[in-house]
N, C-alpha and C. Protein backbone atom coordinates (compact mmCIF):
# COMPACT_ATOMS: atom_id res chain seq x y z
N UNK A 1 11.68 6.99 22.51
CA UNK A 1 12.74 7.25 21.55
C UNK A 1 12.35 6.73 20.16
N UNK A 2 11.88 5.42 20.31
CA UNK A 2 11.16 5.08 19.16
C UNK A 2 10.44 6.17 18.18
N UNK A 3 9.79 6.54 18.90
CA UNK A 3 8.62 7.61 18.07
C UNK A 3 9.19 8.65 18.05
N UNK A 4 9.73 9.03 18.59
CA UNK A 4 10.26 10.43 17.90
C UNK A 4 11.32 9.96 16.20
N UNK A 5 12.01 8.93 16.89
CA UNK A 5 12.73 8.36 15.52
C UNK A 5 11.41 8.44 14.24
N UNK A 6 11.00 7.47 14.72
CA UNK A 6 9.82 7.45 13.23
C UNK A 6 9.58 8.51 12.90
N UNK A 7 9.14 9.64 14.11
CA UNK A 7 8.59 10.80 12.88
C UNK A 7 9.23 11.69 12.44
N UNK A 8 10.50 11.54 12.90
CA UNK A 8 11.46 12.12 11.90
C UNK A 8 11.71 11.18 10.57
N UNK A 9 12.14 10.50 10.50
CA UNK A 9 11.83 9.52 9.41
C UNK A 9 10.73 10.11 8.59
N UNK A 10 9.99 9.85 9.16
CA UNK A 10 8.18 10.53 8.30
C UNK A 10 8.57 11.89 7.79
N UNK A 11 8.97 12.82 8.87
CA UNK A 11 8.64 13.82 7.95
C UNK A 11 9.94 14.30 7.11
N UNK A 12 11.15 13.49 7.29
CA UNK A 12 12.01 13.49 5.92
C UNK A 12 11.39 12.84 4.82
N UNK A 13 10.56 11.99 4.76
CA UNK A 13 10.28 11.22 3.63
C UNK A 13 8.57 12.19 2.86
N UNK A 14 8.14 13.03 3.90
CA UNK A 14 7.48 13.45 3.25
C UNK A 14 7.60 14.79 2.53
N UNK A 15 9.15 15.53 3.05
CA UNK A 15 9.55 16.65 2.29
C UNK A 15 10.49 16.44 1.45
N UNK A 16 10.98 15.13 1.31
CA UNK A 16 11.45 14.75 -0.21
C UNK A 16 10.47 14.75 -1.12
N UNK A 17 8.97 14.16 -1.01
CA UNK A 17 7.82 13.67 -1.83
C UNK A 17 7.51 15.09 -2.73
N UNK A 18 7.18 16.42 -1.37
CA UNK A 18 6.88 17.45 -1.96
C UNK A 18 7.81 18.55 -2.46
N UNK A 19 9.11 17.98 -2.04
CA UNK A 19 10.44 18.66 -3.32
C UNK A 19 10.18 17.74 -4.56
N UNK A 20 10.11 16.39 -4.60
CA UNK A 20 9.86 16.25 -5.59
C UNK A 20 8.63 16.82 -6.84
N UNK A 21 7.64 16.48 -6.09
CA UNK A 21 6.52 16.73 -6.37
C UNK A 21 6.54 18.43 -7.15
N UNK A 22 7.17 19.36 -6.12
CA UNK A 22 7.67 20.79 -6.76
C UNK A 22 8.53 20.94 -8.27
N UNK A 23 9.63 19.47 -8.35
CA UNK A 23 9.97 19.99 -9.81
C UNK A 23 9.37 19.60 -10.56
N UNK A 24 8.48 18.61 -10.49
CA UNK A 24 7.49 18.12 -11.46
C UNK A 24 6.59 19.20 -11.65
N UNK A 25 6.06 19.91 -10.80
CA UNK A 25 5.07 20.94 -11.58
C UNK A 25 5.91 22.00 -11.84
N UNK A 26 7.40 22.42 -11.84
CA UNK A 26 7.63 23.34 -12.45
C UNK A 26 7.88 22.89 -13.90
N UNK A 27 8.02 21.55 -13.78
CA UNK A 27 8.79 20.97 -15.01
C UNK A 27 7.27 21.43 -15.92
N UNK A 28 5.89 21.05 -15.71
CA UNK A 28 4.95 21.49 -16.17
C UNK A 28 4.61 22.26 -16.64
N UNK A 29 5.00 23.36 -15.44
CA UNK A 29 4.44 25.03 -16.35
C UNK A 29 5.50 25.64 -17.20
N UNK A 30 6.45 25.12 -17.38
CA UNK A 30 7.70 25.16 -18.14
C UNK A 30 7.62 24.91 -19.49
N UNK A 31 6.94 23.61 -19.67
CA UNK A 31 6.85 22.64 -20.80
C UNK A 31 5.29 22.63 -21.73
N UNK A 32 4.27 23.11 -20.23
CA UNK A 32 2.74 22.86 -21.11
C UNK A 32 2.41 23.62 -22.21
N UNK A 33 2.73 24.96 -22.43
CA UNK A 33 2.78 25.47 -23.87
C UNK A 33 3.37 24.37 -25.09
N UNK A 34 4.19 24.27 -24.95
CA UNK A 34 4.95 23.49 -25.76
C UNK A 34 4.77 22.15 -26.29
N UNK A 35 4.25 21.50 -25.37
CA UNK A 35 3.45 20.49 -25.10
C UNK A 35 1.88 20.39 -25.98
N UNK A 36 1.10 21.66 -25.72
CA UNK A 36 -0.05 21.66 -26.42
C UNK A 36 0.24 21.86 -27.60
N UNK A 37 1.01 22.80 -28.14
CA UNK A 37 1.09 23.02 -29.91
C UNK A 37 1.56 22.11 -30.41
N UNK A 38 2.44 21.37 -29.90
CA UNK A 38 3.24 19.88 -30.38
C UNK A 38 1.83 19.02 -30.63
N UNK A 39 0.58 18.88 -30.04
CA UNK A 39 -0.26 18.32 -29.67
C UNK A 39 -0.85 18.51 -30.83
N UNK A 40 -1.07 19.89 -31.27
CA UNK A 40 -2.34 20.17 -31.99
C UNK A 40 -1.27 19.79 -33.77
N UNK A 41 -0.17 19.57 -33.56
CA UNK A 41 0.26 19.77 -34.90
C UNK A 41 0.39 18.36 -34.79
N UNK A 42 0.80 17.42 -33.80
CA UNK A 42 1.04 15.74 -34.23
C UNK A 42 -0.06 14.48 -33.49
N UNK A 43 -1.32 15.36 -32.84
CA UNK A 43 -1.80 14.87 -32.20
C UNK A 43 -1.63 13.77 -30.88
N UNK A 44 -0.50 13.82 -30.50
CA UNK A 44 -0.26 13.02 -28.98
C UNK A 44 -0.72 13.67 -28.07
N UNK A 45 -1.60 12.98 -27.27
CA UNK A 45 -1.66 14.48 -26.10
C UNK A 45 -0.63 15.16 -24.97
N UNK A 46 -0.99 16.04 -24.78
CA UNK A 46 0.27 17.13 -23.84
C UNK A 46 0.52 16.33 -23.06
N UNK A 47 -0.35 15.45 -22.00
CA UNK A 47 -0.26 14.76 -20.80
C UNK A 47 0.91 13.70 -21.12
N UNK A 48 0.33 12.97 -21.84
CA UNK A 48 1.52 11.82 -22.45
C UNK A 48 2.87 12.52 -22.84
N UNK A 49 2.86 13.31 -23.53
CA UNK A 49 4.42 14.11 -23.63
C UNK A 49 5.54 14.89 -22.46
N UNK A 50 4.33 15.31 -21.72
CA UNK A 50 4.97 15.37 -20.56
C UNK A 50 5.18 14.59 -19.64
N UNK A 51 4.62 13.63 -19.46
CA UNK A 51 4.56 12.70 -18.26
C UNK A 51 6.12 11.90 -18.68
N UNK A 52 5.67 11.27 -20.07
CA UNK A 52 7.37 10.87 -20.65
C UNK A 52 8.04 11.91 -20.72
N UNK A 53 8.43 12.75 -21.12
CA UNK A 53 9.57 14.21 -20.92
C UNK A 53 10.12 13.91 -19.37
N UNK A 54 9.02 13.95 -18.08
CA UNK A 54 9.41 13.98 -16.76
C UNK A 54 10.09 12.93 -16.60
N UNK A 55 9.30 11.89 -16.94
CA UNK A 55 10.05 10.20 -16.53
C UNK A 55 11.49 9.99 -17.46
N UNK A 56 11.64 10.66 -18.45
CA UNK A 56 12.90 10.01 -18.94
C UNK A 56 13.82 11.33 -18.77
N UNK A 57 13.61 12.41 -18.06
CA UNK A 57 14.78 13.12 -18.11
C UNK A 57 14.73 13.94 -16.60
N UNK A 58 14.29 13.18 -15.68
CA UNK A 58 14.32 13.43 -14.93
C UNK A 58 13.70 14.83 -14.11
N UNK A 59 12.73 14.85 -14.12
CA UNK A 59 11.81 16.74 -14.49
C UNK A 59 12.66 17.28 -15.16
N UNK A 60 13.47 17.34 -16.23
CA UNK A 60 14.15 18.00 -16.94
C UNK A 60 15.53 18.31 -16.41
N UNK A 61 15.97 17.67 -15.28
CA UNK A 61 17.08 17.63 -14.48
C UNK A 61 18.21 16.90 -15.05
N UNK A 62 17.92 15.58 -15.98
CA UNK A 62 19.57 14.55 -16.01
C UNK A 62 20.23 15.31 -17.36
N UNK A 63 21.37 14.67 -17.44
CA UNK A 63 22.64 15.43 -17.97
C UNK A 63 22.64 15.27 -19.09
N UNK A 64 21.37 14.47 -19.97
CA UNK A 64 21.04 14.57 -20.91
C UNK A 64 19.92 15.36 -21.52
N UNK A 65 19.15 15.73 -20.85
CA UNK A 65 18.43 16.93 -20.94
C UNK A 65 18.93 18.23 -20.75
N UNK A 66 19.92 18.40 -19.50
CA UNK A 66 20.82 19.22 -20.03
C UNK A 66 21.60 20.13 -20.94
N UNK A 67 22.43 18.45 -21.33
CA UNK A 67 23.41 19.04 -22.58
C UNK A 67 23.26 19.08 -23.31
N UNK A 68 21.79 18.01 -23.82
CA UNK A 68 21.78 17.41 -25.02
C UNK A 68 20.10 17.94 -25.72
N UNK A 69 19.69 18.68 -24.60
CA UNK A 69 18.36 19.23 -25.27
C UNK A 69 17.55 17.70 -24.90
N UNK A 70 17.71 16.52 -25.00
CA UNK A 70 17.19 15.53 -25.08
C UNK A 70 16.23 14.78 -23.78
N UNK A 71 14.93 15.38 -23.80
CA UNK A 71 14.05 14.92 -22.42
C UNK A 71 13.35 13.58 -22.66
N UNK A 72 13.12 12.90 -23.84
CA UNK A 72 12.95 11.57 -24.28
C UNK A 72 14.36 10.53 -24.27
N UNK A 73 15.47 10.93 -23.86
CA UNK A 73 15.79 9.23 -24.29
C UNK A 73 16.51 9.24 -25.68
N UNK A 74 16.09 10.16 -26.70
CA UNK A 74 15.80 9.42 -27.95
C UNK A 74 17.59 9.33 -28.54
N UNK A 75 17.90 7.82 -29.14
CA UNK A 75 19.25 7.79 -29.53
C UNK A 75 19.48 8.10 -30.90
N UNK A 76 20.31 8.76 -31.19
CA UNK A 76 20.48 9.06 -33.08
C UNK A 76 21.40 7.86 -33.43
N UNK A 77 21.36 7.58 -34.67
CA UNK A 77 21.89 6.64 -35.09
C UNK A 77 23.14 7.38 -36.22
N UNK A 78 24.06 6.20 -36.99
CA UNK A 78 25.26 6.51 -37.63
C UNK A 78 25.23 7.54 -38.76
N UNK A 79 23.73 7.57 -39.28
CA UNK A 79 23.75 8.82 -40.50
C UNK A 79 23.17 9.89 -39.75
N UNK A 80 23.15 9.85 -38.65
CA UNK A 80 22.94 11.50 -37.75
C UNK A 80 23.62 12.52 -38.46
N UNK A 81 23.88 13.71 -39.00
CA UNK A 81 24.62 14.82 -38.96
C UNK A 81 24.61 15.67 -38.43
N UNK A 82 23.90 15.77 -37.00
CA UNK A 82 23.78 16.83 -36.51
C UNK A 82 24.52 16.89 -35.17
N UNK A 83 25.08 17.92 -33.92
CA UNK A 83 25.63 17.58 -33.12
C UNK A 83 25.07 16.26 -32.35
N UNK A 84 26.30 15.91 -31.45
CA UNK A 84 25.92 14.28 -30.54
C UNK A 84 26.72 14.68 -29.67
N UNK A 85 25.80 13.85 -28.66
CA UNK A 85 26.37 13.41 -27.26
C UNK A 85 26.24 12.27 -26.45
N UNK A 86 27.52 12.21 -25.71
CA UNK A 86 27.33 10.95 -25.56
C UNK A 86 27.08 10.51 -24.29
N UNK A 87 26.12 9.35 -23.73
CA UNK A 87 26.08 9.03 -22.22
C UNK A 87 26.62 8.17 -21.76
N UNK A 88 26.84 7.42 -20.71
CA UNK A 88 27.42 6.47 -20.29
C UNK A 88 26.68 5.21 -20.60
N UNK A 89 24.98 5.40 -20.54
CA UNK A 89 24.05 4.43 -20.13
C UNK A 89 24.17 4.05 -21.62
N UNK A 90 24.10 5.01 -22.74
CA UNK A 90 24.00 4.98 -24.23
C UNK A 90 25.36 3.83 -24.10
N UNK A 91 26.54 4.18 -23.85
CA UNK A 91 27.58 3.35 -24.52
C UNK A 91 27.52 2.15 -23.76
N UNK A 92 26.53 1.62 -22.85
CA UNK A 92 26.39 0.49 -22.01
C UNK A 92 25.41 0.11 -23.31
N UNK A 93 24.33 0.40 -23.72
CA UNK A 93 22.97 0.06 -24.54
C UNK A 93 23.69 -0.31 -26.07
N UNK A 94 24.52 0.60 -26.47
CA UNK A 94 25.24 0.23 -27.71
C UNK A 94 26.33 -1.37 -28.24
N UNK A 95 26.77 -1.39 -26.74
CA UNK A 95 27.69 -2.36 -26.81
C UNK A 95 26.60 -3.70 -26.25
N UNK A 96 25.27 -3.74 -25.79
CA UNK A 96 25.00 -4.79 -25.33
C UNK A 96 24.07 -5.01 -27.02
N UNK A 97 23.49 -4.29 -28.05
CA UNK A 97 23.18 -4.04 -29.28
C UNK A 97 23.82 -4.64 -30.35
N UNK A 98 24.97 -4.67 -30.13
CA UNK A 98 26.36 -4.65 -30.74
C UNK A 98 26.42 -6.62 -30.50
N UNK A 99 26.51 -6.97 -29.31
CA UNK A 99 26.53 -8.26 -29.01
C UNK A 99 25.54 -8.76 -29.55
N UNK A 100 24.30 -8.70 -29.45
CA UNK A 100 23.39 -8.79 -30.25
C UNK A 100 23.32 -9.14 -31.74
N UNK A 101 23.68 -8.15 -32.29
CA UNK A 101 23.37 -8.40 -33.57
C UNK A 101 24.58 -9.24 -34.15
């Protein structure tokens, strides 16, 4: 009973790896155009832009990449004029900023 347990275990944990693994390279062939010309005009390389794009927005999945166009993270500040949105994690980061200063 044991072993059959484990390898079910196993092979749930290894078809999460390669669902994951699947939006990451779609997130890739999605993004690598985009990625290279960004490259050739500011010199960062594609790899680094995407690898952060994936890691901070989740292969392009969280609700800030989403809504907000935003696959970096990146926060606008008070002379922004352009649309905003807002996250939860942002108004946790603002108010611990806020104490701060």
């Amino acid at each position: 009973m044991y072993n059959i347990r484990f390898i079910f275990i196993f092979l749930f944990l290894v078809s999460n790896i390669s669902f994951a693994q699947n939006k990451t390279e779609t997130y890739i062939l999605k993004y690598r155009n985009l990625a290279v010309s960004e490259m050739k005009i500011y010199g960062i390389p594609a790899s680094i832009t995407l690898a952060q794009g994936i890691l901070e927005s989740a292969n392009g999945e969280s609700k800030l990449a989403i809504e907000g166009n935003n696959h970096f993270g990146i926060k606008c500040h008070n002379e922004w004029k352009g649309d905003k949105i807002y996250h939860e994690m942002m108004k946790k980061m603002n108010v611990f900023e806020s104490i701060i200063q």
